[in-house]
Protein backbone atom coordinates (compact mmCIF):
# COMPACT_ATOMS: atom_id res chain seq x y z
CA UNK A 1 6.69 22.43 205.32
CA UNK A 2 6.32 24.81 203.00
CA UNK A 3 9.29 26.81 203.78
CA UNK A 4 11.33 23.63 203.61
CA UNK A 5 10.44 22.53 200.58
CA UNK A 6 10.39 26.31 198.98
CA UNK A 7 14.31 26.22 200.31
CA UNK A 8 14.67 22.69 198.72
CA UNK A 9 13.76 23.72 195.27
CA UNK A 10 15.49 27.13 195.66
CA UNK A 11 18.62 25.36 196.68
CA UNK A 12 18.56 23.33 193.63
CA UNK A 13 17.63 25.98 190.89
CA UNK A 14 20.81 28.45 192.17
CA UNK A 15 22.85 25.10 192.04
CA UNK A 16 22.03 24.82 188.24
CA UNK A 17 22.42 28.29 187.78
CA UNK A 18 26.03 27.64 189.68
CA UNK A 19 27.05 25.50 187.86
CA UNK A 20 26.77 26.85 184.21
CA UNK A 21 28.16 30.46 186.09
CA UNK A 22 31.69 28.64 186.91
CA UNK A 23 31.21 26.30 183.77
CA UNK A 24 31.91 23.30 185.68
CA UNK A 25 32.87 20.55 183.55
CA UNK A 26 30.78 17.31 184.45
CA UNK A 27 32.90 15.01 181.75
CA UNK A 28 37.05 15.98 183.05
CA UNK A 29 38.25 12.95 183.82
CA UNK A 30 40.81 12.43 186.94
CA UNK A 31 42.85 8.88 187.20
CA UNK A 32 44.94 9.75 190.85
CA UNK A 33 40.84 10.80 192.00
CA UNK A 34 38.71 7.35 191.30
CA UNK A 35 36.11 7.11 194.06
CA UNK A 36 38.17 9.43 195.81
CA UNK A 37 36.41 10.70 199.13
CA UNK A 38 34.93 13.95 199.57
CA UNK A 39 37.96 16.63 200.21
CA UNK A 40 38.34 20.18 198.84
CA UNK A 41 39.65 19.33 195.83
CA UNK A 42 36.47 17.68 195.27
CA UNK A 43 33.82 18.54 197.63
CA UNK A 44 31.61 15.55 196.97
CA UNK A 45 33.54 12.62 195.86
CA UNK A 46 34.52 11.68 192.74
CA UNK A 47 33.33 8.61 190.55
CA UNK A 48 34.94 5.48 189.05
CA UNK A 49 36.53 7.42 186.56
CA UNK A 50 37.42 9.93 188.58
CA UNK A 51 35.10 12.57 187.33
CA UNK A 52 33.51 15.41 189.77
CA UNK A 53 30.31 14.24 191.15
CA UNK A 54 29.51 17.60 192.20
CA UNK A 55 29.59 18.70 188.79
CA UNK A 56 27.89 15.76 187.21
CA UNK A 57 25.25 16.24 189.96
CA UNK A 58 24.44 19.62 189.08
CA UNK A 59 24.13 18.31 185.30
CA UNK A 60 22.26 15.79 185.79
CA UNK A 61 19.63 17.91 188.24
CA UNK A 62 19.49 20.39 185.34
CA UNK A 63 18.69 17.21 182.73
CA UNK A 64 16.17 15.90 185.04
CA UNK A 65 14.65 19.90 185.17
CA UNK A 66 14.61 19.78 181.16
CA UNK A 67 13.16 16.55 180.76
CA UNK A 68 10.55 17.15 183.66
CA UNK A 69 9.40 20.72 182.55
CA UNK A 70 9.12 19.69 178.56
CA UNK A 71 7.42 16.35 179.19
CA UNK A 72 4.60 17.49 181.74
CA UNK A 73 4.16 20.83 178.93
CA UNK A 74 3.14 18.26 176.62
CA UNK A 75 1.25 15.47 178.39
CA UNK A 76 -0.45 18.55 179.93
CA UNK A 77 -1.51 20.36 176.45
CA UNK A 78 -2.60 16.34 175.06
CA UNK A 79 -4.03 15.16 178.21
CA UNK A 80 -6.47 18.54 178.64
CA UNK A 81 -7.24 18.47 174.91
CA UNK A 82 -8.24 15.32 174.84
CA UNK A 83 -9.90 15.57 178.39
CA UNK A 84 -11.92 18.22 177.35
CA UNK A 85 -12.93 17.30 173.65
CA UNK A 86 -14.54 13.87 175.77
CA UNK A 87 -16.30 15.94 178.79
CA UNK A 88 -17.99 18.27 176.52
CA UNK A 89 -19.57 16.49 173.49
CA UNK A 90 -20.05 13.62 175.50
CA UNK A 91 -21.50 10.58 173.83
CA UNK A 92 -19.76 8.28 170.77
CA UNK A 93 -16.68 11.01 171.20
CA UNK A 94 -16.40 10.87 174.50
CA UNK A 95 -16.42 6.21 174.38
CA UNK A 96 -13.93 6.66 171.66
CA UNK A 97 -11.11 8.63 173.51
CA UNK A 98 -12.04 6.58 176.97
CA UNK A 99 -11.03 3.84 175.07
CA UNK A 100 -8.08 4.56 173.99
CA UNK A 101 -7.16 5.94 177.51
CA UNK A 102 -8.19 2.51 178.98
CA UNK A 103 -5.93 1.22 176.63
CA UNK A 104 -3.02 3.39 178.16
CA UNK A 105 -4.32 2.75 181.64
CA UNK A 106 -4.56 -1.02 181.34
CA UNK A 107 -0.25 -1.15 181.45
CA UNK A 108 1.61 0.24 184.35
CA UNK A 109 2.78 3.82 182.64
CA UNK A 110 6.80 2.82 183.39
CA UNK A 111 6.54 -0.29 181.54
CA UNK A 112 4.94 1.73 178.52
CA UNK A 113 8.05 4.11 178.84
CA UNK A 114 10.37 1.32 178.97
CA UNK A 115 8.48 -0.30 176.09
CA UNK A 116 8.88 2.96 173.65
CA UNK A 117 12.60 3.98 174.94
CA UNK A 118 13.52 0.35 173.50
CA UNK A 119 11.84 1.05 170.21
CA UNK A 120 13.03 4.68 170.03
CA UNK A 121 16.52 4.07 171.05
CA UNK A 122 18.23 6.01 173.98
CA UNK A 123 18.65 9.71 173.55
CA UNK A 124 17.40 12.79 175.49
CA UNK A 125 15.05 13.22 172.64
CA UNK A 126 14.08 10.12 173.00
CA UNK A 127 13.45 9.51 176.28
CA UNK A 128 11.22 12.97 176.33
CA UNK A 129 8.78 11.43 173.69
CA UNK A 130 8.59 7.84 175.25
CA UNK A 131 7.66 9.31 178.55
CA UNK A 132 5.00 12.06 176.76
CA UNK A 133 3.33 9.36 175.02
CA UNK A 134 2.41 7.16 178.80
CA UNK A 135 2.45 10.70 180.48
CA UNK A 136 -0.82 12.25 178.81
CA UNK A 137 -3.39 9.66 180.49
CA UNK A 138 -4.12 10.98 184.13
CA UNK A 139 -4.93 14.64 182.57
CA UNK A 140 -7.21 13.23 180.24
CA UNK A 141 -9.19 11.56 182.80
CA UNK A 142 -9.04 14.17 185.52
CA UNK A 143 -10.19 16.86 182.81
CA UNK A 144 -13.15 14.86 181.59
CA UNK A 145 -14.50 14.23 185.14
CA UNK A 146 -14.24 17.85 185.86
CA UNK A 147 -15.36 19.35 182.89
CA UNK A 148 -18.17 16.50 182.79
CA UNK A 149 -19.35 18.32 185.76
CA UNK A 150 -18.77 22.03 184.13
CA UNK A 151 -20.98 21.24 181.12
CA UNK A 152 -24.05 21.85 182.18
CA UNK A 153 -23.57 24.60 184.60
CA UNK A 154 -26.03 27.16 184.72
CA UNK A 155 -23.37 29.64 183.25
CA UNK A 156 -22.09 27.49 180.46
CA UNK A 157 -25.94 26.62 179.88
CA UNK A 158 -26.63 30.30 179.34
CA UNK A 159 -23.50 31.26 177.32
CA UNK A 160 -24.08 27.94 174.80
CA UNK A 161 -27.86 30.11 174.80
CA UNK A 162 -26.70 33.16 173.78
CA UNK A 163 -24.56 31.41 170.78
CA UNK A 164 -21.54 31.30 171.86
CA UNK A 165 -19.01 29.07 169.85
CA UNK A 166 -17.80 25.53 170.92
CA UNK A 167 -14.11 27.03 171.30
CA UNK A 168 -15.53 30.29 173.53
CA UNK A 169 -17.32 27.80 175.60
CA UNK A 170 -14.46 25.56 176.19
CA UNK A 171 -11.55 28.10 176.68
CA UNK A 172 -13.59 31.22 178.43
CA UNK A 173 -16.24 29.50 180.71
CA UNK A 174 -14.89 25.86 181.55
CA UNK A 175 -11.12 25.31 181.09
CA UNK A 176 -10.78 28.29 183.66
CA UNK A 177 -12.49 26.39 186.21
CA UNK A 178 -10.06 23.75 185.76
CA UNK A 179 -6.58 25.75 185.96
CA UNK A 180 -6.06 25.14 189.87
CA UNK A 181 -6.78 21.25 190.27
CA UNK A 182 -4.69 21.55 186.60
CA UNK A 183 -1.51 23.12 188.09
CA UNK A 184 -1.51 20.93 191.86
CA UNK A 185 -1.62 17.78 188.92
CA UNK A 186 1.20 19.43 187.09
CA UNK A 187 3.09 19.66 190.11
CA UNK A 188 3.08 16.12 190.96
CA UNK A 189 4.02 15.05 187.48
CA UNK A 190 6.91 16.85 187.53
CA UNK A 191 7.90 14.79 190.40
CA UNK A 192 6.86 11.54 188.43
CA UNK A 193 8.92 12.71 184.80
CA UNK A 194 11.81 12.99 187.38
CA UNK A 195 11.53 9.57 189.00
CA UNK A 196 10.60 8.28 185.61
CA UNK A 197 13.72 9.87 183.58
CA UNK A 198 15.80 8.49 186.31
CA UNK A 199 14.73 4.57 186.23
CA UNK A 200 15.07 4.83 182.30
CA UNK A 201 18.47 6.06 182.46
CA UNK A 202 19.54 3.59 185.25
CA UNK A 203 17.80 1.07 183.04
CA UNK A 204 20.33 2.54 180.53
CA UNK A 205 16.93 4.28 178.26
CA UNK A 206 17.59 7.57 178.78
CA UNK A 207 20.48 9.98 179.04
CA UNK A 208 23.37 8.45 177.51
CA UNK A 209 27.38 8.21 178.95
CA UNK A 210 29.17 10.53 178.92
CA UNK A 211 26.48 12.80 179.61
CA UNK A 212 25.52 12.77 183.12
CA UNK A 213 22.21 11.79 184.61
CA UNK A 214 21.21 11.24 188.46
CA UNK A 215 19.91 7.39 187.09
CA UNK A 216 22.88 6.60 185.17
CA UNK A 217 24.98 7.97 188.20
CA UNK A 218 23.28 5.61 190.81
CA UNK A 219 23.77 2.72 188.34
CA UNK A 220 26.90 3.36 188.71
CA UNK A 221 27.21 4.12 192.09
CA UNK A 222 25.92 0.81 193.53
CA UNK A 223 28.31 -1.00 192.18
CA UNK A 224 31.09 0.50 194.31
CA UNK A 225 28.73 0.92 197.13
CA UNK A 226 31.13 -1.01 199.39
CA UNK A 227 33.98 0.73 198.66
CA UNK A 228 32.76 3.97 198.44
CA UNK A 229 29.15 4.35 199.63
CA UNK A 230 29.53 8.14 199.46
CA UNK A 231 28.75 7.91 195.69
CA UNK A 232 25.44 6.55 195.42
CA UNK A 233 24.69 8.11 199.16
CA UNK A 234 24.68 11.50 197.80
CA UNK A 235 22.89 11.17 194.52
CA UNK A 236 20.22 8.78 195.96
CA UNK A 237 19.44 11.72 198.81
CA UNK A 238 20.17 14.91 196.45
CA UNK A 239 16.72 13.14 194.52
CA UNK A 240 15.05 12.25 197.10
CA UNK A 241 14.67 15.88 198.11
CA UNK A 242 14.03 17.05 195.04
CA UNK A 243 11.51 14.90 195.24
CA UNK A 244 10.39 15.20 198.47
CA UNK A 245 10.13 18.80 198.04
CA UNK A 246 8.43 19.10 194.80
CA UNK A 247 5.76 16.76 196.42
CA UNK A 248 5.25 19.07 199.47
CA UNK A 249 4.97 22.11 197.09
CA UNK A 250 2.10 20.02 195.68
CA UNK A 251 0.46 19.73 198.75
CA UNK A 252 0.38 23.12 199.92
CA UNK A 253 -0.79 23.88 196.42
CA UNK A 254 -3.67 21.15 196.38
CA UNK A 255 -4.69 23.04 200.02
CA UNK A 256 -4.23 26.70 199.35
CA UNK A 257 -6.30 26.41 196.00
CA UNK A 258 -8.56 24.04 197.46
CA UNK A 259 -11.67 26.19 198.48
CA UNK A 260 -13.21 23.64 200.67
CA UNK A 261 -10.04 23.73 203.06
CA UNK A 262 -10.54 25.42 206.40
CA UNK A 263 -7.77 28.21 206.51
């Protein structure tokens, strides 16, 4: 499994890098191609405007790699902050940000995305805040639990003894405990952004025409699904492996850095 998914996500990262090599352009427009069958003029299809869908596939998988990498940066650096300001003072601090992540946690995090891609308007901008501001919650509340636990370990104990400052304590003896069950979380989110940036843009949210996005292309797609299934065939299964794969490469992660797994 993990060589499958390793070739997965290798497969797609030399495709991006393929297509900005031969400068494909995702937007050329082709009237004697609409929905046009895969041939070797155009090796996957093209759409219903007769536009590449090879080339807007490869754009879009680069968007979603954008969106995906930026947004789980942030909600990871505001999540862990907040996580960690609550685990290790504890007490009035620690109610007062649980609240406001119960807050966040009391709405299905899509809906919140929806709900703030309406206000902000569609945009790639846009769409990379609304899905930061819903995205931040599960670190927060992973972190606290963990570093809950971390605070009053014999070696934090004995640091806090020796005087050690509040940001020493933090950053040098607890947040390194943290950085594996940190990056197999990571991993997963980058799998949720994608899913995430996808049903915003097929919701029309997120990345706007003529720019191309894997949502906005199987939007698209199923409306010619009779007449030319290939469409919305290939962009549905090009995500799902991404997906698939990026959620495999969590779970060998989660195991390997798992000490408590048999190897």
């Amino acid at each position: 499994m993990k060589k499958f998914a390793s070739s997965i996500l290798l497969f797609w990262l030399v495709a991006v890098m393929f297509g900005r090599l031969f400068q494909l352009n995702p937007n050329a427009i082709d009237l004697n191609a609409i929905l046009s069958a895969p041939s070797f003029t155009y090796l996957l299809g093209a759409d219903d405007l007769g536009r590449s869908i090879l080339a807007r596939l490869l754009r879009g998988v680069e968007v979603s790699f954008i969106v995906a990498i930026f947004v789980t940066a942030i909600t990871m650096l505001v999540g862990v902050c907040i996580g960690l300001l609550a685990g290790f003072y504890g007490g009035k601090i620690d109610r007062a940000l649980m609240q406001v992540t119960d807050v966040f946690l009391a709405f299905p995090g899509i809906l919140l995305a929806i709900a703030f891609a309406a206000v902000l308007g569609p945009g790639l901008v846009n769409l990379m805040i609304a899905l930061s501001i819903t995205g931040w919650v599960s670190y927060a509340r992973l972190t606290r639990g963990q570093a809950l636990g971390l605070r009053n370990r014999q070696h934090v104990l004995a640091a806090e003894s020796l005087g050690a400052s509040v940001p020493r304590l933090i950053f040098k003896h607890i947040l390194p405990l943290l950085t594996s069950i940190l990056v197999v979380e990571a991993t997963y989110s980058l799998a949720s952004v994608m899913i995430a940036e996808a049903s915003l843009s097929f919701l029309g949210l997120g990345i706007q025409a003529p720019n191309a996005s894997w949502g906005a292309m199987l939007r698209d797609g199923v409306r010619y699904m009779l007449i030319a299934p290939h469409y919305v065939l290939i962009v549905g299964l090009s995500l799902m492996s991404l997906i698939l794969a990026i959620n495999l490469g969590g779970d060998y992660l989660r195991d390997k850095l798992d000490v408590r797994t048999e190897q």
